[in-house]
C-alpha atoms as a PDB file:
ATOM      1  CA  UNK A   1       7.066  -5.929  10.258  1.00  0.00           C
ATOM      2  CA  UNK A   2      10.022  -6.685   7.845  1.00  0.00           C
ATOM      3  CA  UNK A   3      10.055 -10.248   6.600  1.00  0.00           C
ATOM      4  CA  UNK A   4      13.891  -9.625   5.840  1.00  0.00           C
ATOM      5  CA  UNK A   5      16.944 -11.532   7.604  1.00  0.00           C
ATOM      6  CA  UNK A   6      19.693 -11.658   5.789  1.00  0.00           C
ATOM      7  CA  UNK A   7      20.854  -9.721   2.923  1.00  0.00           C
ATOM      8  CA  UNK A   8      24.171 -10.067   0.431  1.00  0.00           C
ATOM      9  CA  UNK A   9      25.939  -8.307  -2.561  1.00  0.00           C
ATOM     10  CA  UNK A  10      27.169 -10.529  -4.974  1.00  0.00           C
ATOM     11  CA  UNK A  11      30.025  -9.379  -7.374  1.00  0.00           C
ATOM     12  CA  UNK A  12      29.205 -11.232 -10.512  1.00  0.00           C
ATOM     13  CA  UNK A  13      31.411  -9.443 -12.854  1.00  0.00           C
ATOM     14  CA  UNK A  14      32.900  -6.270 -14.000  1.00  0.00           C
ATOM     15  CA  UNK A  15      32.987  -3.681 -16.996  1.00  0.00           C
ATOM     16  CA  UNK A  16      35.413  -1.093 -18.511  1.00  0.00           C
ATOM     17  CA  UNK A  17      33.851   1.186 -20.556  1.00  0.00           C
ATOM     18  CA  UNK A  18      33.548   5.104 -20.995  1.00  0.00           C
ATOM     19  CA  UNK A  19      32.074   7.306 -18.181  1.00  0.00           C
ATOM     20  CA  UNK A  20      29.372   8.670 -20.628  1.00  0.00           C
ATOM     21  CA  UNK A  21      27.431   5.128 -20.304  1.00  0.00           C
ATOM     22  CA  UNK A  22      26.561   6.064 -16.988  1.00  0.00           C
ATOM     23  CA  UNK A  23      26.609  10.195 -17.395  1.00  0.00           C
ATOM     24  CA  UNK A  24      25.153  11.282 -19.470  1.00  0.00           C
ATOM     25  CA  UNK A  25      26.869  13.096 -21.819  1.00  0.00           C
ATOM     26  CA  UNK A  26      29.780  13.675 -19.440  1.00  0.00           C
ATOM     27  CA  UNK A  27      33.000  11.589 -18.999  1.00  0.00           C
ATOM     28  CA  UNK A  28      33.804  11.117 -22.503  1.00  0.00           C
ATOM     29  CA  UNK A  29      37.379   9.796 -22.947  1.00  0.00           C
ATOM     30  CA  UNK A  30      37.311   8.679 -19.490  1.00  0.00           C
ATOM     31  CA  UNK A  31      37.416   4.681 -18.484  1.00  0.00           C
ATOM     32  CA  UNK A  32      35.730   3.415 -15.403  1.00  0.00           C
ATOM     33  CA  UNK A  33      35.362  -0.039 -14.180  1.00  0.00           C
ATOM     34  CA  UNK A  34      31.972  -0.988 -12.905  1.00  0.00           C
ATOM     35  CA  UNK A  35      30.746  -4.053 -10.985  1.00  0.00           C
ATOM     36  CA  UNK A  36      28.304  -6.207 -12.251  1.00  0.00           C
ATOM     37  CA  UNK A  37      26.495  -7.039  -8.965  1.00  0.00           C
ATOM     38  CA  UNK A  38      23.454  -9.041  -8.223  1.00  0.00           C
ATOM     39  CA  UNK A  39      21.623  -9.072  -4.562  1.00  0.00           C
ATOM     40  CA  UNK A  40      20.525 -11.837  -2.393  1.00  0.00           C
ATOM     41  CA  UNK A  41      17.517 -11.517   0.027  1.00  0.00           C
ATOM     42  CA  UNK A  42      17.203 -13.887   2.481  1.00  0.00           C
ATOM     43  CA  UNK A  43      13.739 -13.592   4.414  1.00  0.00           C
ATOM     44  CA  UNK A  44      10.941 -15.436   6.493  1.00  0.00           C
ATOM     45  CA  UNK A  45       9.057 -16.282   3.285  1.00  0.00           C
ATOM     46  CA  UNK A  46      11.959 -17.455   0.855  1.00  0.00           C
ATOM     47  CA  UNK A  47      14.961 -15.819  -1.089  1.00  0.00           C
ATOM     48  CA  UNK A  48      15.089 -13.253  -3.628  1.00  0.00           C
ATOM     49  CA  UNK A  49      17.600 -12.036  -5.706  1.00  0.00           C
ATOM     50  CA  UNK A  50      17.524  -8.768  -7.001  1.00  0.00           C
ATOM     51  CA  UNK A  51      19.080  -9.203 -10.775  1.00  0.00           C
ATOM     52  CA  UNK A  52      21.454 -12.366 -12.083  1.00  0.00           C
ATOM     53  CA  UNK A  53      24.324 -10.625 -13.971  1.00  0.00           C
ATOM     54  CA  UNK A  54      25.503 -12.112 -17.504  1.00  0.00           C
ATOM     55  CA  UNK A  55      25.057 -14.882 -19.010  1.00  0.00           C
ATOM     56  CA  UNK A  56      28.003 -17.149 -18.115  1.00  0.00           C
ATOM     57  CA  UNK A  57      28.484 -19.414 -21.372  1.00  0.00           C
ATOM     58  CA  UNK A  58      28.637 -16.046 -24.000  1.00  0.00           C
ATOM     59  CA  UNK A  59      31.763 -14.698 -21.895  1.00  0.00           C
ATOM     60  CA  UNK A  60      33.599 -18.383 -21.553  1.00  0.00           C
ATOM     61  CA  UNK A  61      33.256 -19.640 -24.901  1.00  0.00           C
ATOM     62  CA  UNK A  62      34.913 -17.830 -27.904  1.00  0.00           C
ATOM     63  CA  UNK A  63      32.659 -18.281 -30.662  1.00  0.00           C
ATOM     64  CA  UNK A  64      29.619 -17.234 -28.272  1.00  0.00           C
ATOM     65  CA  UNK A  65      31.693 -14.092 -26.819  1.00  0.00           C
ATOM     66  CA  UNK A  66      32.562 -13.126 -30.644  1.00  0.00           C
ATOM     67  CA  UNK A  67      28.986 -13.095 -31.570  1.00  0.00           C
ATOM     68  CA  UNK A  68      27.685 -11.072 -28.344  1.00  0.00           C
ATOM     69  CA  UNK A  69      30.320  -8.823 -27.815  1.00  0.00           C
ATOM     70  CA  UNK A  70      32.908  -8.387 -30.495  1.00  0.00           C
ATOM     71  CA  UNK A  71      30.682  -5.674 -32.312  1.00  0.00           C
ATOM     72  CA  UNK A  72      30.432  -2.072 -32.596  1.00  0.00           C
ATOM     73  CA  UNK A  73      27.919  -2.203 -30.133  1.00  0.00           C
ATOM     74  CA  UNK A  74      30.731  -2.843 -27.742  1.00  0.00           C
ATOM     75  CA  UNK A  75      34.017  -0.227 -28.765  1.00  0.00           C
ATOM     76  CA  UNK A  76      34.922  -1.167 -24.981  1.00  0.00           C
ATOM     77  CA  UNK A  77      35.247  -5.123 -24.803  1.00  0.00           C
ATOM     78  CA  UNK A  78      33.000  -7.558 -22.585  1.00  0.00           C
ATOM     79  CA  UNK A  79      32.691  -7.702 -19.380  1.00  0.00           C
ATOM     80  CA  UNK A  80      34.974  -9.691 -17.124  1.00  0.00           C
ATOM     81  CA  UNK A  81      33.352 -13.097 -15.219  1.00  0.00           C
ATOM     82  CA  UNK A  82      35.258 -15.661 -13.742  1.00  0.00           C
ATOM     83  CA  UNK A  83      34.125 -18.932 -13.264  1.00  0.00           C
ATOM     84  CA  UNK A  84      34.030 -18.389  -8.923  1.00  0.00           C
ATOM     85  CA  UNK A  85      31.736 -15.349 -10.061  1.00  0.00           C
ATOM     86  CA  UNK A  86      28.890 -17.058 -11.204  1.00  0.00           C
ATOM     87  CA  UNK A  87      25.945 -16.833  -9.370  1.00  0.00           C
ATOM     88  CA  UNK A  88      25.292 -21.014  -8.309  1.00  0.00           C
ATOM     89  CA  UNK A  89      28.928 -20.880  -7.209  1.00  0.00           C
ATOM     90  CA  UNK A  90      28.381 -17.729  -5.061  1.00  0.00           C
ATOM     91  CA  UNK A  91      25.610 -19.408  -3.664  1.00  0.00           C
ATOM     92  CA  UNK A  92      27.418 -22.671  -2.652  1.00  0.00           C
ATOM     93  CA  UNK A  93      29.621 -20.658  -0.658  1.00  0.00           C
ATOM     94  CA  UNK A  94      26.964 -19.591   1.357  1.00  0.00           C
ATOM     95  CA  UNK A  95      25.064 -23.297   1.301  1.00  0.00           C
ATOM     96  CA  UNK A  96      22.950 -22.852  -0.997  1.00  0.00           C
ATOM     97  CA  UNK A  97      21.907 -24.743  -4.413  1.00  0.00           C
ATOM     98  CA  UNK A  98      20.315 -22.147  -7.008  1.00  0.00           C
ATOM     99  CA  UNK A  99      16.922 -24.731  -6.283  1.00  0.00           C
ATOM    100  CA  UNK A 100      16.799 -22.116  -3.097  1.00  0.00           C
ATOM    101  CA  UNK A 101      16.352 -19.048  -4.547  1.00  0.00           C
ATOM    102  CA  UNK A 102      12.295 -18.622  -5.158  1.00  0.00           C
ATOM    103  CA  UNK A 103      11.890 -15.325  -6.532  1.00  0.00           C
ATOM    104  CA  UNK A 104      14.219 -13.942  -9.058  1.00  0.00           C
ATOM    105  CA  UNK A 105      13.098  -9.998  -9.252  1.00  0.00           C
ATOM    106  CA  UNK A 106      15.000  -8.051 -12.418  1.00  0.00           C
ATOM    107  CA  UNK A 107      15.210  -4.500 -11.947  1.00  0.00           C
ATOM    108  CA  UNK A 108      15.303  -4.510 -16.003  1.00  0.00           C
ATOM    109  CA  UNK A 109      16.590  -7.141 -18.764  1.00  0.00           C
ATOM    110  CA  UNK A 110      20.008  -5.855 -20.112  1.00  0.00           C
ATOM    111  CA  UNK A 111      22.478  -8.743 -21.036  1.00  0.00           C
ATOM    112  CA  UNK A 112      24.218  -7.599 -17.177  1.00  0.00           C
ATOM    113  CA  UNK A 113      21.105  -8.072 -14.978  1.00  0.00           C
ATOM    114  CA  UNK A 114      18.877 -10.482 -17.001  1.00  0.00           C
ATOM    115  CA  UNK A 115      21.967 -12.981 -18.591  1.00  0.00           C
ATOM    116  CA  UNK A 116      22.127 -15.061 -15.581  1.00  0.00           C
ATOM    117  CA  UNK A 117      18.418 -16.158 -15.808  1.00  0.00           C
ATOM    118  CA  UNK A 118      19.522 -19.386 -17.638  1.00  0.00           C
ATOM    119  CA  UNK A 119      21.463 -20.062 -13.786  1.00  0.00           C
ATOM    120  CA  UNK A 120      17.716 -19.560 -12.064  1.00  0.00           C
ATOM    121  CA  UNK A 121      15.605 -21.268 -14.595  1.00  0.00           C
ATOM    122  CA  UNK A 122      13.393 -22.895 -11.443  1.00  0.00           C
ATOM    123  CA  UNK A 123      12.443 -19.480  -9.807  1.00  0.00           C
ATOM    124  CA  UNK A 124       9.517 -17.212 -10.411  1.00  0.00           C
ATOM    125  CA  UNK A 125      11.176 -14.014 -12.175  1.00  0.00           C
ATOM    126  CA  UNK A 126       9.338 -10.922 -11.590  1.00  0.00           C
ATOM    127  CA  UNK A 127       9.514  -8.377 -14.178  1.00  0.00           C
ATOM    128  CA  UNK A 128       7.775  -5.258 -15.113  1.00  0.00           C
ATOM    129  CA  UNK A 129       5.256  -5.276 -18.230  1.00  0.00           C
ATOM    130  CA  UNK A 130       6.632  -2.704 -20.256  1.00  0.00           C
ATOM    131  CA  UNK A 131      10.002  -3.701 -19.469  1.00  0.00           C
ATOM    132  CA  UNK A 132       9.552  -7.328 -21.076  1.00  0.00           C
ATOM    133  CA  UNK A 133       7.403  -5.390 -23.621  1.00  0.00           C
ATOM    134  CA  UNK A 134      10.714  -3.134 -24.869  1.00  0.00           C
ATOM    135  CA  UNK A 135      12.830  -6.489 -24.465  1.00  0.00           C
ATOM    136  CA  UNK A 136      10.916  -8.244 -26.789  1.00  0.00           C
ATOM    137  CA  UNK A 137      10.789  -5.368 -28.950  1.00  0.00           C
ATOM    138  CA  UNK A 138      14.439  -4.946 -28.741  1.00  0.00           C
ATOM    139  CA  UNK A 139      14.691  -1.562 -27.652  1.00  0.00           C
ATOM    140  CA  UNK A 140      17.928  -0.897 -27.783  1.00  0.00           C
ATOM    141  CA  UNK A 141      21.214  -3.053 -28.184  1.00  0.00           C
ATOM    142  CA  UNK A 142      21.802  -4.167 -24.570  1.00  0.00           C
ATOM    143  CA  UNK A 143      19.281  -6.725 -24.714  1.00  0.00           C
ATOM    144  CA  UNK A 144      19.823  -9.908 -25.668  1.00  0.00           C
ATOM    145  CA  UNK A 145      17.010 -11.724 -26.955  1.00  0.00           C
ATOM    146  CA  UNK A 146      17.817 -15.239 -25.408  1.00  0.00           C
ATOM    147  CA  UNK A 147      18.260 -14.040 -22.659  1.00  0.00           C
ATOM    148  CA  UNK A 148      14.673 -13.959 -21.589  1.00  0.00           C
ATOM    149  CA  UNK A 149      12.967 -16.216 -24.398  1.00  0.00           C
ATOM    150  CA  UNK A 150      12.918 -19.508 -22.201  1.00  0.00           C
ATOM    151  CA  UNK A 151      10.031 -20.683 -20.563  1.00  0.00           C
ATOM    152  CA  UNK A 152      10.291 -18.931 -17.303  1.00  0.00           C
ATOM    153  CA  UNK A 153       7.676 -18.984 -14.949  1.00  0.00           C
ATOM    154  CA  UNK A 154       6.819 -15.072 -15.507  1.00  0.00           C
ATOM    155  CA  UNK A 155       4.778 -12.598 -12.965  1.00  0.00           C
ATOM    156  CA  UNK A 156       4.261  -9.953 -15.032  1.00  0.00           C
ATOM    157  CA  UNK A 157       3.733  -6.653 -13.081  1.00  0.00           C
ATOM    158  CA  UNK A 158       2.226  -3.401 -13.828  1.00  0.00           C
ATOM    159  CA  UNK A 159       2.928  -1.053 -10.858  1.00  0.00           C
ATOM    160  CA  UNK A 160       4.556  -0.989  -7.545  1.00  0.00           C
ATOM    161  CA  UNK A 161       4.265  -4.061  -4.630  1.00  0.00           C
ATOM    162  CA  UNK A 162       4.817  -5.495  -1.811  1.00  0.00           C
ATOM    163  CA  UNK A 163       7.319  -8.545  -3.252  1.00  0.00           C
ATOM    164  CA  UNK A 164       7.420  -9.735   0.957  1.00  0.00           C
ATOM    165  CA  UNK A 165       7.053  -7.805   3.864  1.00  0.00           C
ATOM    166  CA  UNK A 166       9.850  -5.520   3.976  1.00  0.00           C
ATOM    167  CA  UNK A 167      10.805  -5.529   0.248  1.00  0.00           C
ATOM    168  CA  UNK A 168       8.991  -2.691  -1.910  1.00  0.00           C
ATOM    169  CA  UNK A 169       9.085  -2.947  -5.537  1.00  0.00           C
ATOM    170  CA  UNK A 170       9.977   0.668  -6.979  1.00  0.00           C
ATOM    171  CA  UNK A 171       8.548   1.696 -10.475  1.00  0.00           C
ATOM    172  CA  UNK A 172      11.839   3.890 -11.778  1.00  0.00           C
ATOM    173  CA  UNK A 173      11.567   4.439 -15.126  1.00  0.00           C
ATOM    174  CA  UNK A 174      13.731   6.105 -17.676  1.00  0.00           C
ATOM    175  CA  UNK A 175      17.118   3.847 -18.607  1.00  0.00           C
ATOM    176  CA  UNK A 176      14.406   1.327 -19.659  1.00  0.00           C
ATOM    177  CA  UNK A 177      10.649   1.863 -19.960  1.00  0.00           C
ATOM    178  CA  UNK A 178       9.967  -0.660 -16.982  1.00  0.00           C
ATOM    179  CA  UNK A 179      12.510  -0.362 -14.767  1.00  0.00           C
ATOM    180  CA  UNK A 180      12.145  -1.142 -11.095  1.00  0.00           C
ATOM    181  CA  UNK A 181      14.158  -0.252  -7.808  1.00  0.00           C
ATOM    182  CA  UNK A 182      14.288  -2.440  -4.475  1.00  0.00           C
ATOM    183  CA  UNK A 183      13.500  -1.079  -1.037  1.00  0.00           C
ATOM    184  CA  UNK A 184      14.777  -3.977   1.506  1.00  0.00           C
ATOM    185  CA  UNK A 185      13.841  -2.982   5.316  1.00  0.00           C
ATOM    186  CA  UNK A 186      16.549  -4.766   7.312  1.00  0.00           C
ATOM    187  CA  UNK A 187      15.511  -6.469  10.972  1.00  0.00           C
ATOM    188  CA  UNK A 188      18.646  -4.201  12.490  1.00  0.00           C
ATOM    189  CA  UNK A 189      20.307  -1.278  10.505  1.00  0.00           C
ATOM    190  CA  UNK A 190      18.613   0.933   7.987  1.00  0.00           C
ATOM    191  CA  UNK A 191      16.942   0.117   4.586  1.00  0.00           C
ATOM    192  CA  UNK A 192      18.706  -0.112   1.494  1.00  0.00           C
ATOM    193  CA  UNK A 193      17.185   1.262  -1.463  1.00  0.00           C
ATOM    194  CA  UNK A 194      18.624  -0.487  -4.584  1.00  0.00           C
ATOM    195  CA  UNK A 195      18.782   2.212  -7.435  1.00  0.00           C
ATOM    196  CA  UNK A 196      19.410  -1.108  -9.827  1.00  0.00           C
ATOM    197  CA  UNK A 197      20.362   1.454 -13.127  1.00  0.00           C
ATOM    198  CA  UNK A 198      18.340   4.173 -12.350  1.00  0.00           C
ATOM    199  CA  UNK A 199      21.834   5.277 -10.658  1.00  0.00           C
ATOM    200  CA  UNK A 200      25.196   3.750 -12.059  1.00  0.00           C
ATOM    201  CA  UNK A 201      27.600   6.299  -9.899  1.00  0.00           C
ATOM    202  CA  UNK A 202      27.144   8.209  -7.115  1.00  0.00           C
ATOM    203  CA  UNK A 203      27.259  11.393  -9.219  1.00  0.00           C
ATOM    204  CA  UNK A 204      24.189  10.469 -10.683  1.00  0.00           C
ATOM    205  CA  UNK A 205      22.632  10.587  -6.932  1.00  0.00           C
ATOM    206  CA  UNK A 206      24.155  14.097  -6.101  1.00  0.00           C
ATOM    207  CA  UNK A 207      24.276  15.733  -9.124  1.00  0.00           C
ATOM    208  CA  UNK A 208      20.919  14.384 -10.792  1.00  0.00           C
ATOM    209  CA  UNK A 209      22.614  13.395 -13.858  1.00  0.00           C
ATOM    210  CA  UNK A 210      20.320  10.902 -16.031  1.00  0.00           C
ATOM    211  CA  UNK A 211      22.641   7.613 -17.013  1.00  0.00           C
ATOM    212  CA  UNK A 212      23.703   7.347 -20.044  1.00  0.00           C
ATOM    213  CA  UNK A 213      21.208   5.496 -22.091  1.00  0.00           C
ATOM    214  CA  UNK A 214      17.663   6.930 -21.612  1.00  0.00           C
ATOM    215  CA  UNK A 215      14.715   4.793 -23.404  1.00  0.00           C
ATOM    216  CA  UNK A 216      13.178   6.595 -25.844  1.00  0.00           C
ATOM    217  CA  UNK A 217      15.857   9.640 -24.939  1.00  0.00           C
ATOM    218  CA  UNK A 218      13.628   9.991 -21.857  1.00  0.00           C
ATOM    219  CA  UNK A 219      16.705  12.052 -20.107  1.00  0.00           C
ATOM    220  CA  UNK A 220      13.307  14.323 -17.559  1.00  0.00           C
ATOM    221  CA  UNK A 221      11.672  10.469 -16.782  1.00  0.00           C
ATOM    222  CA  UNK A 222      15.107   9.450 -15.451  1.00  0.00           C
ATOM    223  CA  UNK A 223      16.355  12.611 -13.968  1.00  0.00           C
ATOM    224  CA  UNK A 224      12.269  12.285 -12.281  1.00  0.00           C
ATOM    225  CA  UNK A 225      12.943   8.808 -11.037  1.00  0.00           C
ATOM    226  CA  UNK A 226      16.868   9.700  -9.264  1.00  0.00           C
ATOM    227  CA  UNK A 227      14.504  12.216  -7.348  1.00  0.00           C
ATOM    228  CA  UNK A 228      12.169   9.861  -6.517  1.00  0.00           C
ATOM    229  CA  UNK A 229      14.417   7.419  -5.015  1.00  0.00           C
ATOM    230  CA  UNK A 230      16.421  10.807  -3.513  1.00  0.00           C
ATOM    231  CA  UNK A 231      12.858  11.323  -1.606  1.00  0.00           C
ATOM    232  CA  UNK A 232      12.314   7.808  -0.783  1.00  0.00           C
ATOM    233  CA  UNK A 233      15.622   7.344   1.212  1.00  0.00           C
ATOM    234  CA  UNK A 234      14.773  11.112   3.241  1.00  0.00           C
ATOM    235  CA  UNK A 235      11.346   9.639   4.164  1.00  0.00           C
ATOM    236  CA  UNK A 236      12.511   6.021   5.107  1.00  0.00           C
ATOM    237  CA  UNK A 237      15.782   6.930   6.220  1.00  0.00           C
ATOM    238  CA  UNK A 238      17.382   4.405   3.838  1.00  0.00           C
ATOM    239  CA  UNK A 239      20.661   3.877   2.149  1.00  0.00           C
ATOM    240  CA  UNK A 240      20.455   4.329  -1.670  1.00  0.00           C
ATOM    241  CA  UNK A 241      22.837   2.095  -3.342  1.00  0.00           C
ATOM    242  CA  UNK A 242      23.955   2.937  -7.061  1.00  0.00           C
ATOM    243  CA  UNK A 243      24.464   0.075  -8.920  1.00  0.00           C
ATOM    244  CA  UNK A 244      27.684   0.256 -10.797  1.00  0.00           C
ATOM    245  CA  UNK A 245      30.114   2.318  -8.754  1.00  0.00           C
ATOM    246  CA  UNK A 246      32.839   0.278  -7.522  1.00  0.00           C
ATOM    247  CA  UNK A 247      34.173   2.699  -5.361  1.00  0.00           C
ATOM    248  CA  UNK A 248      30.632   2.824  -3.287  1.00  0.00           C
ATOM    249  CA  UNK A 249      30.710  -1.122  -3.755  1.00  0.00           C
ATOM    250  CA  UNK A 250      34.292  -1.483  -2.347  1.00  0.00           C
ATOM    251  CA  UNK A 251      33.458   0.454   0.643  1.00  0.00           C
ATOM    252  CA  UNK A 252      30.342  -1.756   1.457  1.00  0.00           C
ATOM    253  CA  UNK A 253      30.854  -4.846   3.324  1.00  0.00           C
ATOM    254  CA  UNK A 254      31.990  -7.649   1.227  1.00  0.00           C
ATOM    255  CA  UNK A 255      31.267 -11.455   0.135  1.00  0.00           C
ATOM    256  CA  UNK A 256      30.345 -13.287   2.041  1.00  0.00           C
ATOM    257  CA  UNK A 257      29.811 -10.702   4.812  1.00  0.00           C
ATOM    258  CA  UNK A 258      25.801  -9.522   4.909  1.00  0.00           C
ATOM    259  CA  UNK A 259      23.546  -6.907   6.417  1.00  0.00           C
ATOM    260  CA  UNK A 260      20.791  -7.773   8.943  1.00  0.00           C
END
């Protein structure tokens, strides 16, 4: 039986950049905006969030943004966070101190869903081996070393598991080596299966289309893992969420409205 209760998407930012960072190559020329979410689960044995979003302090101050984002490694700006956006303020909306998050899960370590682990520094932060390996090894440009070089209280993990009853860790590689999806089994209405970046867009879903940035150019191990989480959600009767399409986000419920 699901150990779930409560569960919340959290807008932490947002993104304009070109289509073809989350099609691959398709949408060149064209400009999307994409939420930068994070994902709080609420359950019988603690709360877990599923990603933090960016790292506050290299948006806000100038000489921190300059170094992080004003490169060629970003033709399309920074992201966008606001001050209400980040993640201890979400939380005191709903009551909550960041001391009451326990498990911190990261569905991979780019600067948007690792950043905000400096917010979290108490909680145990589950990540997958190879995925801290390629970090580390700075495997491409979207991580940020400091990101993840504090001394977090690390569960390495090699394969998939049960985080709590009713949340399924998802091996998905293919936009990183390690990356992980989120099956949450709700007490009421159907699972959610978190794609994390395995799916930006919807169109990745439908059409099969491999995001843009592949590890290692891996375009079949991503286009293998969209399937996998398409056959997940037909077995378990879930909803699969992708992860940066604002107009799927916009027509979920919203902050600080929740699924049970």
């Amino acid at each position: 039986m699901t150990q779930v209760k409560r569960f919340w998407p959290l807008l932490t930012g947002t993104h304009t950049y070109e289509k073809t960072l989350s099609t691959r190559n398709r949408g060149k020329g064209v400009i999307i905006e994409a939420p930068i979410l994070a994902y709080l689960i609420e359950t019988a044995n603690g709360r877990i969030l599923y990603d933090v979003g960016c790292d506050y302090s290299k948006l806000a101050d100038p000489a921190l943004r300059k170094r992080y984002y004003e490169n060629e490694t970003f033709p399309f700006g920074p992201p966008e966070m606001t001050e209400e956006q980040r993640l201890p303020n979400r939380l005191y909306e709903l009551g909550l101190a960041p001391q009451d998050v326990d498990v911190v899960f990261c569905g991979h370590l780019h600067f948007d869903h690792g950043g905000g682990l400096c917010e979290m520094c108490h909680a145990e932060v589950h990540v997958h081996g190879r995925e801290l390996e390629a970090a580390r090894a700075q495997a491409d440009e979207a991580y940020f070393q400091d990101d993840f070089a504090g001394g977090y209280r690390w569960r390495i993990t090699e394969s998939e598991y049960t985080v709590t009853p009713g949340v399924e860790a998802v091996e998905t590689p293919g936009h990183t080596a390690g990356h992980m999806s989120l099956l949450v089994e709700l007490p009421k209405g159907p699972p959610i299966l978190l794609a994390g970046d395995a799916a930006d867009l919807s169109e990745n879903l439908e059409q099969e289309i491999a995001p843009g940035l592949c590890w290692h150019d891996r375009e079949d191990m991503a286009v293998n893992s969209i399937r996998k989480l398409k056959r997940i959600a037909a077995e378990t009767g879930a909803e699969l969420w992708p992860n940066h399409d604002m107009a799927f986000f916009r027509s979920r419920r919203r902050f600080p409205g929740f699924y049970e």
